[in-house]
C-alpha atoms as a PDB file:
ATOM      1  CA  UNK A   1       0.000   0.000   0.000  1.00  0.00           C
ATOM      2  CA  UNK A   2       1.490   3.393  -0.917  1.00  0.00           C
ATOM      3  CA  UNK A   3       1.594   6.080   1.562  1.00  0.00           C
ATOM      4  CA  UNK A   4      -0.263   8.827   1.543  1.00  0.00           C
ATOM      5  CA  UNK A   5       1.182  12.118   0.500  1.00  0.00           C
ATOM      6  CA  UNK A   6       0.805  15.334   1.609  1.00  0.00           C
ATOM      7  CA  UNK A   7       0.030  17.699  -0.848  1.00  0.00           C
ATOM      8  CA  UNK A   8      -0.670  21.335  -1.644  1.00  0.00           C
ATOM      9  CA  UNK A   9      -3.236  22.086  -4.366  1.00  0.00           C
ATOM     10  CA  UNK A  10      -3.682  25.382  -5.538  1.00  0.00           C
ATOM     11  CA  UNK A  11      -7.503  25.547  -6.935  1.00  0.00           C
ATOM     12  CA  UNK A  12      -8.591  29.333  -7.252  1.00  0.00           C
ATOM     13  CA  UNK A  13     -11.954  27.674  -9.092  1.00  0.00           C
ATOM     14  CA  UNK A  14     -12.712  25.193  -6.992  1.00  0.00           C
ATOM     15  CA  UNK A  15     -16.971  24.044  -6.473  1.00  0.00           C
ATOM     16  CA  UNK A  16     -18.740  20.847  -6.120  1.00  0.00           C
ATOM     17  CA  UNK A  17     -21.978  22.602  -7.674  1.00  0.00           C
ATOM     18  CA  UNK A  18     -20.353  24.534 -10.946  1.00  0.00           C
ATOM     19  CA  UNK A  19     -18.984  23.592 -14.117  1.00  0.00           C
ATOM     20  CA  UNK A  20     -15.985  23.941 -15.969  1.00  0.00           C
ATOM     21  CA  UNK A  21     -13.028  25.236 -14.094  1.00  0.00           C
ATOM     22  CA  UNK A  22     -14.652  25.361 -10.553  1.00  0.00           C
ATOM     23  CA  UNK A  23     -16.020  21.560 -11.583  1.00  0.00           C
ATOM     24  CA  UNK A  24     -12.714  20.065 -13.044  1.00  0.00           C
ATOM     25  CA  UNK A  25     -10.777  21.765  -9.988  1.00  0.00           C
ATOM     26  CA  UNK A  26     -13.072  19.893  -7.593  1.00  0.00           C
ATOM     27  CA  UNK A  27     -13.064  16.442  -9.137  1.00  0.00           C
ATOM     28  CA  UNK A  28      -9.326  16.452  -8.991  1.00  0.00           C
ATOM     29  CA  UNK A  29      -9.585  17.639  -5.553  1.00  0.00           C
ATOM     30  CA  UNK A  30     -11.798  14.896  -4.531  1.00  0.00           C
ATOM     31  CA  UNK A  31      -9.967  11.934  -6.403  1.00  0.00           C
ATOM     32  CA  UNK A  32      -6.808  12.807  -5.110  1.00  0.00           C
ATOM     33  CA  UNK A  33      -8.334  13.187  -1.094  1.00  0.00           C
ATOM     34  CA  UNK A  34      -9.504   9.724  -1.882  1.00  0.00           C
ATOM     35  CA  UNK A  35      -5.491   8.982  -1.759  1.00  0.00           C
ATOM     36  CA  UNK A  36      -3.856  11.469   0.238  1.00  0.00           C
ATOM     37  CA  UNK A  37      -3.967  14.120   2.354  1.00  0.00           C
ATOM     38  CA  UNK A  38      -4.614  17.696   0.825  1.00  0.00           C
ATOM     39  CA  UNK A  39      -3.734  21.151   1.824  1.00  0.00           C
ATOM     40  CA  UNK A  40      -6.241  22.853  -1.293  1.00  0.00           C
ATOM     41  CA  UNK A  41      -5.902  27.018  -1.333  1.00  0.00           C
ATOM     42  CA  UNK A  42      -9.341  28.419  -3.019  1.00  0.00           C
ATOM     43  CA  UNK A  43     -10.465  32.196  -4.537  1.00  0.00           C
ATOM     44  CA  UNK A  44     -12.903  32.891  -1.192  1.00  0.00           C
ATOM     45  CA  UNK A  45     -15.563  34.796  -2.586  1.00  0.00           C
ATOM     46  CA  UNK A  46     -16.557  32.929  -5.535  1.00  0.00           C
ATOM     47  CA  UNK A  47     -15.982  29.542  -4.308  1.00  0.00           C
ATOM     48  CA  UNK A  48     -16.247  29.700   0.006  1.00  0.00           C
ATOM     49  CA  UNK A  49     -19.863  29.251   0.339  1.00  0.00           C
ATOM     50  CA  UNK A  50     -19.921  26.528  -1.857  1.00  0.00           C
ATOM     51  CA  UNK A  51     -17.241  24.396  -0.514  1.00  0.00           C
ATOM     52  CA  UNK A  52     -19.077  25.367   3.110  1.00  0.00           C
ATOM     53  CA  UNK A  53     -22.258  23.982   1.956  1.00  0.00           C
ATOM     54  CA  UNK A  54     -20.327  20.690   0.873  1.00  0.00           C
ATOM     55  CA  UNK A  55     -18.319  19.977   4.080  1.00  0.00           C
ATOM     56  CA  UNK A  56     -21.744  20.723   6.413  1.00  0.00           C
ATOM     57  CA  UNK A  57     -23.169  17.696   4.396  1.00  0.00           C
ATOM     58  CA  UNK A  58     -20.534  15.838   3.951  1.00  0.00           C
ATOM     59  CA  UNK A  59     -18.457  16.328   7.069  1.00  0.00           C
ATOM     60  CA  UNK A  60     -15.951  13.206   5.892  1.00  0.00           C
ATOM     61  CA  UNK A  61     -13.727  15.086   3.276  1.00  0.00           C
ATOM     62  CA  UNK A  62     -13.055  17.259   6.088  1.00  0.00           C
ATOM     63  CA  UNK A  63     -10.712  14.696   7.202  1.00  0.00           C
ATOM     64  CA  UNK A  64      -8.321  14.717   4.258  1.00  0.00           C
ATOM     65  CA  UNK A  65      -8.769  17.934   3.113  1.00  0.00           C
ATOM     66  CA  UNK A  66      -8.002  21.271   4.538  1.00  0.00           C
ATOM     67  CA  UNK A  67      -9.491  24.082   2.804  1.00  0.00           C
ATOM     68  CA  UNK A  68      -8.019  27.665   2.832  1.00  0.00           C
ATOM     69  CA  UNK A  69      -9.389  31.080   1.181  1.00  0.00           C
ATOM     70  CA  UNK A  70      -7.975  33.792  -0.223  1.00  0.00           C
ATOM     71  CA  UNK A  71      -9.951  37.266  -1.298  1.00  0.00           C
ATOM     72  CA  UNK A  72      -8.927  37.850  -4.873  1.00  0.00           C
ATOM     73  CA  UNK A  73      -9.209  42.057  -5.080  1.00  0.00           C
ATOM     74  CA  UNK A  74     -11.807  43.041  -7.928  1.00  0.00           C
ATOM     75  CA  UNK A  75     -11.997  46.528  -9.970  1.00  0.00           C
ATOM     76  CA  UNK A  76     -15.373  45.567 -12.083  1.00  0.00           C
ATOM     77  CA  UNK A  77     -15.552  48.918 -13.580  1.00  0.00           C
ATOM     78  CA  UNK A  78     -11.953  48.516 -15.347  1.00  0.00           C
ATOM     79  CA  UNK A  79     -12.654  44.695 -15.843  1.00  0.00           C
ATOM     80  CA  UNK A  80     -15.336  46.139 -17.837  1.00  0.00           C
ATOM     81  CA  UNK A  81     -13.264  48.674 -19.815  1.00  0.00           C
ATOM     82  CA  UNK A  82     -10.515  46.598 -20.278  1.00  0.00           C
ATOM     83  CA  UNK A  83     -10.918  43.458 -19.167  1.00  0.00           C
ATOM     84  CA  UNK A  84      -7.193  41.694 -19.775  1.00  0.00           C
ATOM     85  CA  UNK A  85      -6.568  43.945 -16.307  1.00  0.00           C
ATOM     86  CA  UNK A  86      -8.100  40.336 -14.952  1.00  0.00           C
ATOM     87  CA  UNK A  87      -5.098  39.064 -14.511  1.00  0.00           C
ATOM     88  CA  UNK A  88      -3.629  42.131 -12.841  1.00  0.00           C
ATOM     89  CA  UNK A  89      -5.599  41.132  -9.973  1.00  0.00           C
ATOM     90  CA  UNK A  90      -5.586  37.007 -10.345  1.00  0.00           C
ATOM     91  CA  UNK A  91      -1.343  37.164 -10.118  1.00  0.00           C
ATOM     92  CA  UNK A  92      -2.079  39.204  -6.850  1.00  0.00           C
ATOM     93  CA  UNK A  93      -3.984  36.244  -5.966  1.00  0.00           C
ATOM     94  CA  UNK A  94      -1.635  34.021  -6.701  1.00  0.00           C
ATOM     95  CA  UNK A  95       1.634  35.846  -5.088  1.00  0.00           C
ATOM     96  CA  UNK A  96      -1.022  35.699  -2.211  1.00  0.00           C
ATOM     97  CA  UNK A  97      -1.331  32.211  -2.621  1.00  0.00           C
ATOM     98  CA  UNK A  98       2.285  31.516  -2.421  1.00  0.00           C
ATOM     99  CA  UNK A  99       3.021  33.763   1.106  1.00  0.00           C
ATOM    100  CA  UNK A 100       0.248  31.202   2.667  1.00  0.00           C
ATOM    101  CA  UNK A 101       1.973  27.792   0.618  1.00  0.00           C
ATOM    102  CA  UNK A 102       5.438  29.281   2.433  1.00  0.00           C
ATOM    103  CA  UNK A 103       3.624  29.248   5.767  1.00  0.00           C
ATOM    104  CA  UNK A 104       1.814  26.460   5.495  1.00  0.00           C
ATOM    105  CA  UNK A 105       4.834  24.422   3.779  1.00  0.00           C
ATOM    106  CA  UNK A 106       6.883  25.358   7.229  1.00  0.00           C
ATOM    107  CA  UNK A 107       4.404  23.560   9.662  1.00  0.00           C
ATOM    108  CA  UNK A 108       3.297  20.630   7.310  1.00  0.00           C
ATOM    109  CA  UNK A 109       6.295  19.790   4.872  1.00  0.00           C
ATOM    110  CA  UNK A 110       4.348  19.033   1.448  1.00  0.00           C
ATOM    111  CA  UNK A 111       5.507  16.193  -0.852  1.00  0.00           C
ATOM    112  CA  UNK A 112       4.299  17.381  -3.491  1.00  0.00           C
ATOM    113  CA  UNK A 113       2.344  20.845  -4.734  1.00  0.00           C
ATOM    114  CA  UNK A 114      -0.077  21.109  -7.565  1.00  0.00           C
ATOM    115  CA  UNK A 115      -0.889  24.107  -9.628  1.00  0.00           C
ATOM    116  CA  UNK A 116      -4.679  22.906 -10.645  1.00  0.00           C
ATOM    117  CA  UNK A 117      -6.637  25.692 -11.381  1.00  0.00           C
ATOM    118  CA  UNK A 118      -6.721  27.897 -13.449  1.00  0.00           C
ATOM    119  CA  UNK A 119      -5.416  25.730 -15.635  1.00  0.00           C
ATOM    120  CA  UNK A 120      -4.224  28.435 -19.087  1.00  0.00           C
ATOM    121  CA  UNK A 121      -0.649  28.362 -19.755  1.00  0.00           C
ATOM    122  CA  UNK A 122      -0.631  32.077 -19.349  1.00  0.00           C
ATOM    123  CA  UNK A 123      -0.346  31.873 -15.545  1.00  0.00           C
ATOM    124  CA  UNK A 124       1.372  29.398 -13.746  1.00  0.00           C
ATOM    125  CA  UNK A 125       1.169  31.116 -10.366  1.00  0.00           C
ATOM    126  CA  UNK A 126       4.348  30.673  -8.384  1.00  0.00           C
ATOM    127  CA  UNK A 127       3.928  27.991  -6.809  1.00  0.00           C
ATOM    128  CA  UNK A 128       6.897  25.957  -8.403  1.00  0.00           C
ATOM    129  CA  UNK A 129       9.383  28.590  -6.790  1.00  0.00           C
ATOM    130  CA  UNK A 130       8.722  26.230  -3.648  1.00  0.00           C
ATOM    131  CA  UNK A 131      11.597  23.948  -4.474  1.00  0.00           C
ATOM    132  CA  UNK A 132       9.265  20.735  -4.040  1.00  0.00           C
ATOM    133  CA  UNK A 133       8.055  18.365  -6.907  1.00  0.00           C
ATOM    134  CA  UNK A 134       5.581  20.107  -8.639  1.00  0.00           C
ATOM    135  CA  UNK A 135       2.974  19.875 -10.755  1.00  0.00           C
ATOM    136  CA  UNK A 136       1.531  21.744 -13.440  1.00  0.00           C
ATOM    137  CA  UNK A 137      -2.014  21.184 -15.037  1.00  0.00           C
ATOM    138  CA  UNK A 138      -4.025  20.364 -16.749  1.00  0.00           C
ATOM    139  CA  UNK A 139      -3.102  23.230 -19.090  1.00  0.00           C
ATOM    140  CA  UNK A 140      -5.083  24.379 -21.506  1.00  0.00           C
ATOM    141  CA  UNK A 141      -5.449  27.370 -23.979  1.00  0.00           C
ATOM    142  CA  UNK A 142      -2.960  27.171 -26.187  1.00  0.00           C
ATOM    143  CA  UNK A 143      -5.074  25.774 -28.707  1.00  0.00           C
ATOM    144  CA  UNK A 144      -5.421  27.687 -32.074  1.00  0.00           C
ATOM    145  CA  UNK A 145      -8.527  28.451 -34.387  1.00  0.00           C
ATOM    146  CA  UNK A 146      -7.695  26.696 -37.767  1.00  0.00           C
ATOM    147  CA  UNK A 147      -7.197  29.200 -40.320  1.00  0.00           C
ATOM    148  CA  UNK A 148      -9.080  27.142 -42.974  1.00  0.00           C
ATOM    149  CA  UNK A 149     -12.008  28.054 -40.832  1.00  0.00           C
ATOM    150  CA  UNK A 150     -11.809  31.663 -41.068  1.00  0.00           C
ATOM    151  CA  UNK A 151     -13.936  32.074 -43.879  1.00  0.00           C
ATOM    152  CA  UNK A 152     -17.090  30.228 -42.057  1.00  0.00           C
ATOM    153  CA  UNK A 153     -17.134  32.810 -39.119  1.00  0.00           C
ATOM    154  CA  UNK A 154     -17.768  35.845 -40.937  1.00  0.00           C
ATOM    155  CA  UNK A 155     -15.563  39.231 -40.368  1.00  0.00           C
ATOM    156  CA  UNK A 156     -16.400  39.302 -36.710  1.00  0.00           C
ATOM    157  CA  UNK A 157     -15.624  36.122 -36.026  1.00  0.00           C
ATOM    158  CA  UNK A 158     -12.673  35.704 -38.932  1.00  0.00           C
ATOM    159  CA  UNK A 159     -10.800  39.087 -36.804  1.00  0.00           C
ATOM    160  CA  UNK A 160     -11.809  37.829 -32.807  1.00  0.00           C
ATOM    161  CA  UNK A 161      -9.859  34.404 -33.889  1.00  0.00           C
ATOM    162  CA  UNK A 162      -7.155  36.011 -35.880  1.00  0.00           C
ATOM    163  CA  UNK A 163      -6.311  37.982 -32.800  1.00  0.00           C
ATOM    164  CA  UNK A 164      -6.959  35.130 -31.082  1.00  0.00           C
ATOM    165  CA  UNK A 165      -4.264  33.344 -32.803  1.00  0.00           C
ATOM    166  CA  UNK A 166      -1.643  36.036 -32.607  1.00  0.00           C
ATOM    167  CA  UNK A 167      -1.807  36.800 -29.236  1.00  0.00           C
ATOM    168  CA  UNK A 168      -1.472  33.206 -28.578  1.00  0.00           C
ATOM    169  CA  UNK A 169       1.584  32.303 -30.720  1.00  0.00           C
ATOM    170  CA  UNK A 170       3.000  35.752 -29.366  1.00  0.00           C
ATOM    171  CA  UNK A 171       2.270  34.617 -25.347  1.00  0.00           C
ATOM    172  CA  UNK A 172       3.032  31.512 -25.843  1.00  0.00           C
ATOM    173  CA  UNK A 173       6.985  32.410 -26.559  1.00  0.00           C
ATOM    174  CA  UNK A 174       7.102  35.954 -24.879  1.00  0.00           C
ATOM    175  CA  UNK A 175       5.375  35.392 -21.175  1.00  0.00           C
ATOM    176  CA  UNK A 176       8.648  35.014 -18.942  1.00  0.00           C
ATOM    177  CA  UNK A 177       6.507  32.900 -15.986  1.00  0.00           C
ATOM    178  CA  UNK A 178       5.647  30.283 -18.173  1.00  0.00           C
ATOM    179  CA  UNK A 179       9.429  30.348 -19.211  1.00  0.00           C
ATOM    180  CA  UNK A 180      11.094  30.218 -15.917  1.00  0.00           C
ATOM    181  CA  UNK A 181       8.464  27.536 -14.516  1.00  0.00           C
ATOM    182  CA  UNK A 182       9.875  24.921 -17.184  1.00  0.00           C
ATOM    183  CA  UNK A 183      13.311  26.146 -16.852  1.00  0.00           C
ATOM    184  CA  UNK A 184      13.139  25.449 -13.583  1.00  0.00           C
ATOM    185  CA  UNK A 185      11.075  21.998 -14.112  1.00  0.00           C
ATOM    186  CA  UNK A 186      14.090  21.334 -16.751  1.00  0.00           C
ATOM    187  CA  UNK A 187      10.492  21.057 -18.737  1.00  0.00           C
ATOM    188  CA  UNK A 188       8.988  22.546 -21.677  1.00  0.00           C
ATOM    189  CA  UNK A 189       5.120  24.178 -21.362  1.00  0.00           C
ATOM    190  CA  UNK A 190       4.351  23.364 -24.894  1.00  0.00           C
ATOM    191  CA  UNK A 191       5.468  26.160 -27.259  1.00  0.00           C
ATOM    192  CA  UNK A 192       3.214  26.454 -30.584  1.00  0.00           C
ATOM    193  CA  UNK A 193       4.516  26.173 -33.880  1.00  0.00           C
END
Protein backbone atom coordinates (compact mmCIF):
# COMPACT_ATOMS: atom_id res chain seq x y z
CA UNK A 1 0.00 0.00 0.00
CA UNK A 2 1.49 3.39 -0.92
CA UNK A 3 1.59 6.08 1.56
CA UNK A 4 -0.26 8.83 1.54
CA UNK A 5 1.18 12.12 0.50
CA UNK A 6 0.81 15.33 1.61
CA UNK A 7 0.03 17.70 -0.85
CA UNK A 8 -0.67 21.33 -1.64
CA UNK A 9 -3.24 22.09 -4.37
CA UNK A 10 -3.68 25.38 -5.54
CA UNK A 11 -7.50 25.55 -6.94
CA UNK A 12 -8.59 29.33 -7.25
CA UNK A 13 -11.95 27.67 -9.09
CA UNK A 14 -12.71 25.19 -6.99
CA UNK A 15 -16.97 24.04 -6.47
CA UNK A 16 -18.74 20.85 -6.12
CA UNK A 17 -21.98 22.60 -7.67
CA UNK A 18 -20.35 24.53 -10.95
CA UNK A 19 -18.98 23.59 -14.12
CA UNK A 20 -15.98 23.94 -15.97
CA UNK A 21 -13.03 25.24 -14.09
CA UNK A 22 -14.65 25.36 -10.55
CA UNK A 23 -16.02 21.56 -11.58
CA UNK A 24 -12.71 20.07 -13.04
CA UNK A 25 -10.78 21.76 -9.99
CA UNK A 26 -13.07 19.89 -7.59
CA UNK A 27 -13.06 16.44 -9.14
CA UNK A 28 -9.33 16.45 -8.99
CA UNK A 29 -9.58 17.64 -5.55
CA UNK A 30 -11.80 14.90 -4.53
CA UNK A 31 -9.97 11.93 -6.40
CA UNK A 32 -6.81 12.81 -5.11
CA UNK A 33 -8.33 13.19 -1.09
CA UNK A 34 -9.50 9.72 -1.88
CA UNK A 35 -5.49 8.98 -1.76
CA UNK A 36 -3.86 11.47 0.24
CA UNK A 37 -3.97 14.12 2.35
CA UNK A 38 -4.61 17.70 0.83
CA UNK A 39 -3.73 21.15 1.82
CA UNK A 40 -6.24 22.85 -1.29
CA UNK A 41 -5.90 27.02 -1.33
CA UNK A 42 -9.34 28.42 -3.02
CA UNK A 43 -10.46 32.20 -4.54
CA UNK A 44 -12.90 32.89 -1.19
CA UNK A 45 -15.56 34.80 -2.59
CA UNK A 46 -16.56 32.93 -5.54
CA UNK A 47 -15.98 29.54 -4.31
CA UNK A 48 -16.25 29.70 0.01
CA UNK A 49 -19.86 29.25 0.34
CA UNK A 50 -19.92 26.53 -1.86
CA UNK A 51 -17.24 24.40 -0.51
CA UNK A 52 -19.08 25.37 3.11
CA UNK A 53 -22.26 23.98 1.96
CA UNK A 54 -20.33 20.69 0.87
CA UNK A 55 -18.32 19.98 4.08
CA UNK A 56 -21.74 20.72 6.41
CA UNK A 57 -23.17 17.70 4.40
CA UNK A 58 -20.53 15.84 3.95
CA UNK A 59 -18.46 16.33 7.07
CA UNK A 60 -15.95 13.21 5.89
CA UNK A 61 -13.73 15.09 3.28
CA UNK A 62 -13.05 17.26 6.09
CA UNK A 63 -10.71 14.70 7.20
CA UNK A 64 -8.32 14.72 4.26
CA UNK A 65 -8.77 17.93 3.11
CA UNK A 66 -8.00 21.27 4.54
CA UNK A 67 -9.49 24.08 2.80
CA UNK A 68 -8.02 27.67 2.83
CA UNK A 69 -9.39 31.08 1.18
CA UNK A 70 -7.97 33.79 -0.22
CA UNK A 71 -9.95 37.27 -1.30
CA UNK A 72 -8.93 37.85 -4.87
CA UNK A 73 -9.21 42.06 -5.08
CA UNK A 74 -11.81 43.04 -7.93
CA UNK A 75 -12.00 46.53 -9.97
CA UNK A 76 -15.37 45.57 -12.08
CA UNK A 77 -15.55 48.92 -13.58
CA UNK A 78 -11.95 48.52 -15.35
CA UNK A 79 -12.65 44.70 -15.84
CA UNK A 80 -15.34 46.14 -17.84
CA UNK A 81 -13.26 48.67 -19.81
CA UNK A 82 -10.51 46.60 -20.28
CA UNK A 83 -10.92 43.46 -19.17
CA UNK A 84 -7.19 41.69 -19.77
CA UNK A 85 -6.57 43.95 -16.31
CA UNK A 86 -8.10 40.34 -14.95
CA UNK A 87 -5.10 39.06 -14.51
CA UNK A 88 -3.63 42.13 -12.84
CA UNK A 89 -5.60 41.13 -9.97
CA UNK A 90 -5.59 37.01 -10.35
CA UNK A 91 -1.34 37.16 -10.12
CA UNK A 92 -2.08 39.20 -6.85
CA UNK A 93 -3.98 36.24 -5.97
CA UNK A 94 -1.63 34.02 -6.70
CA UNK A 95 1.63 35.85 -5.09
CA UNK A 96 -1.02 35.70 -2.21
CA UNK A 97 -1.33 32.21 -2.62
CA UNK A 98 2.29 31.52 -2.42
CA UNK A 99 3.02 33.76 1.11
CA UNK A 100 0.25 31.20 2.67
CA UNK A 101 1.97 27.79 0.62
CA UNK A 102 5.44 29.28 2.43
CA UNK A 103 3.62 29.25 5.77
CA UNK A 104 1.81 26.46 5.49
CA UNK A 105 4.83 24.42 3.78
CA UNK A 106 6.88 25.36 7.23
CA UNK A 107 4.40 23.56 9.66
CA UNK A 108 3.30 20.63 7.31
CA UNK A 109 6.30 19.79 4.87
CA UNK A 110 4.35 19.03 1.45
CA UNK A 111 5.51 16.19 -0.85
CA UNK A 112 4.30 17.38 -3.49
CA UNK A 113 2.34 20.85 -4.73
CA UNK A 114 -0.08 21.11 -7.57
CA UNK A 115 -0.89 24.11 -9.63
CA UNK A 116 -4.68 22.91 -10.64
CA UNK A 117 -6.64 25.69 -11.38
CA UNK A 118 -6.72 27.90 -13.45
CA UNK A 119 -5.42 25.73 -15.63
CA UNK A 120 -4.22 28.44 -19.09
CA UNK A 121 -0.65 28.36 -19.76
CA UNK A 122 -0.63 32.08 -19.35
CA UNK A 123 -0.35 31.87 -15.55
CA UNK A 124 1.37 29.40 -13.75
CA UNK A 125 1.17 31.12 -10.37
CA UNK A 126 4.35 30.67 -8.38
CA UNK A 127 3.93 27.99 -6.81
CA UNK A 128 6.90 25.96 -8.40
CA UNK A 129 9.38 28.59 -6.79
CA UNK A 130 8.72 26.23 -3.65
CA UNK A 131 11.60 23.95 -4.47
CA UNK A 132 9.26 20.73 -4.04
CA UNK A 133 8.05 18.37 -6.91
CA UNK A 134 5.58 20.11 -8.64
CA UNK A 135 2.97 19.87 -10.76
CA UNK A 136 1.53 21.74 -13.44
CA UNK A 137 -2.01 21.18 -15.04
CA UNK A 138 -4.03 20.36 -16.75
CA UNK A 139 -3.10 23.23 -19.09
CA UNK A 140 -5.08 24.38 -21.51
CA UNK A 141 -5.45 27.37 -23.98
CA UNK A 142 -2.96 27.17 -26.19
CA UNK A 143 -5.07 25.77 -28.71
CA UNK A 144 -5.42 27.69 -32.07
CA UNK A 145 -8.53 28.45 -34.39
CA UNK A 146 -7.69 26.70 -37.77
CA UNK A 147 -7.20 29.20 -40.32
CA UNK A 148 -9.08 27.14 -42.97
CA UNK A 149 -12.01 28.05 -40.83
CA UNK A 150 -11.81 31.66 -41.07
CA UNK A 151 -13.94 32.07 -43.88
CA UNK A 152 -17.09 30.23 -42.06
CA UNK A 153 -17.13 32.81 -39.12
CA UNK A 154 -17.77 35.85 -40.94
CA UNK A 155 -15.56 39.23 -40.37
CA UNK A 156 -16.40 39.30 -36.71
CA UNK A 157 -15.62 36.12 -36.03
CA UNK A 158 -12.67 35.70 -38.93
CA UNK A 159 -10.80 39.09 -36.80
CA UNK A 160 -11.81 37.83 -32.81
CA UNK A 161 -9.86 34.40 -33.89
CA UNK A 162 -7.16 36.01 -35.88
CA UNK A 163 -6.31 37.98 -32.80
CA UNK A 164 -6.96 35.13 -31.08
CA UNK A 165 -4.26 33.34 -32.80
CA UNK A 166 -1.64 36.04 -32.61
CA UNK A 167 -1.81 36.80 -29.24
CA UNK A 168 -1.47 33.21 -28.58
CA UNK A 169 1.58 32.30 -30.72
CA UNK A 170 3.00 35.75 -29.37
CA UNK A 171 2.27 34.62 -25.35
CA UNK A 172 3.03 31.51 -25.84
CA UNK A 173 6.98 32.41 -26.56
CA UNK A 174 7.10 35.95 -24.88
CA UNK A 175 5.38 35.39 -21.17
CA UNK A 176 8.65 35.01 -18.94
CA UNK A 177 6.51 32.90 -15.99
CA UNK A 178 5.65 30.28 -18.17
CA UNK A 179 9.43 30.35 -19.21
CA UNK A 180 11.09 30.22 -15.92
CA UNK A 181 8.46 27.54 -14.52
CA UNK A 182 9.88 24.92 -17.18
CA UNK A 183 13.31 26.15 -16.85
CA UNK A 184 13.14 25.45 -13.58
CA UNK A 185 11.07 22.00 -14.11
CA UNK A 186 14.09 21.33 -16.75
CA UNK A 187 10.49 21.06 -18.74
CA UNK A 188 8.99 22.55 -21.68
CA UNK A 189 5.12 24.18 -21.36
CA UNK A 190 4.35 23.36 -24.89
CA UNK A 191 5.47 26.16 -27.26
CA UNK A 192 3.21 26.45 -30.58
CA UNK A 193 4.52 26.17 -33.88
Amino acid sequence: MTSRLRILVSAYACSPYQGSEPGLGWGFVSELARHHELWVIVEEEKFRSDIERYLADCPDLSKSVHFFFIPKQRNRLLRKIWPPSYYWFYRRWHEDALELAKRLHSEVKFDLVHQLTMVGFREPGYLWNMKIPFVWGPIGGMGRFPWRFMTKVGFHGALYYFSYNILNWCQSRLLSRPDRKSTRLNSSHGKLS
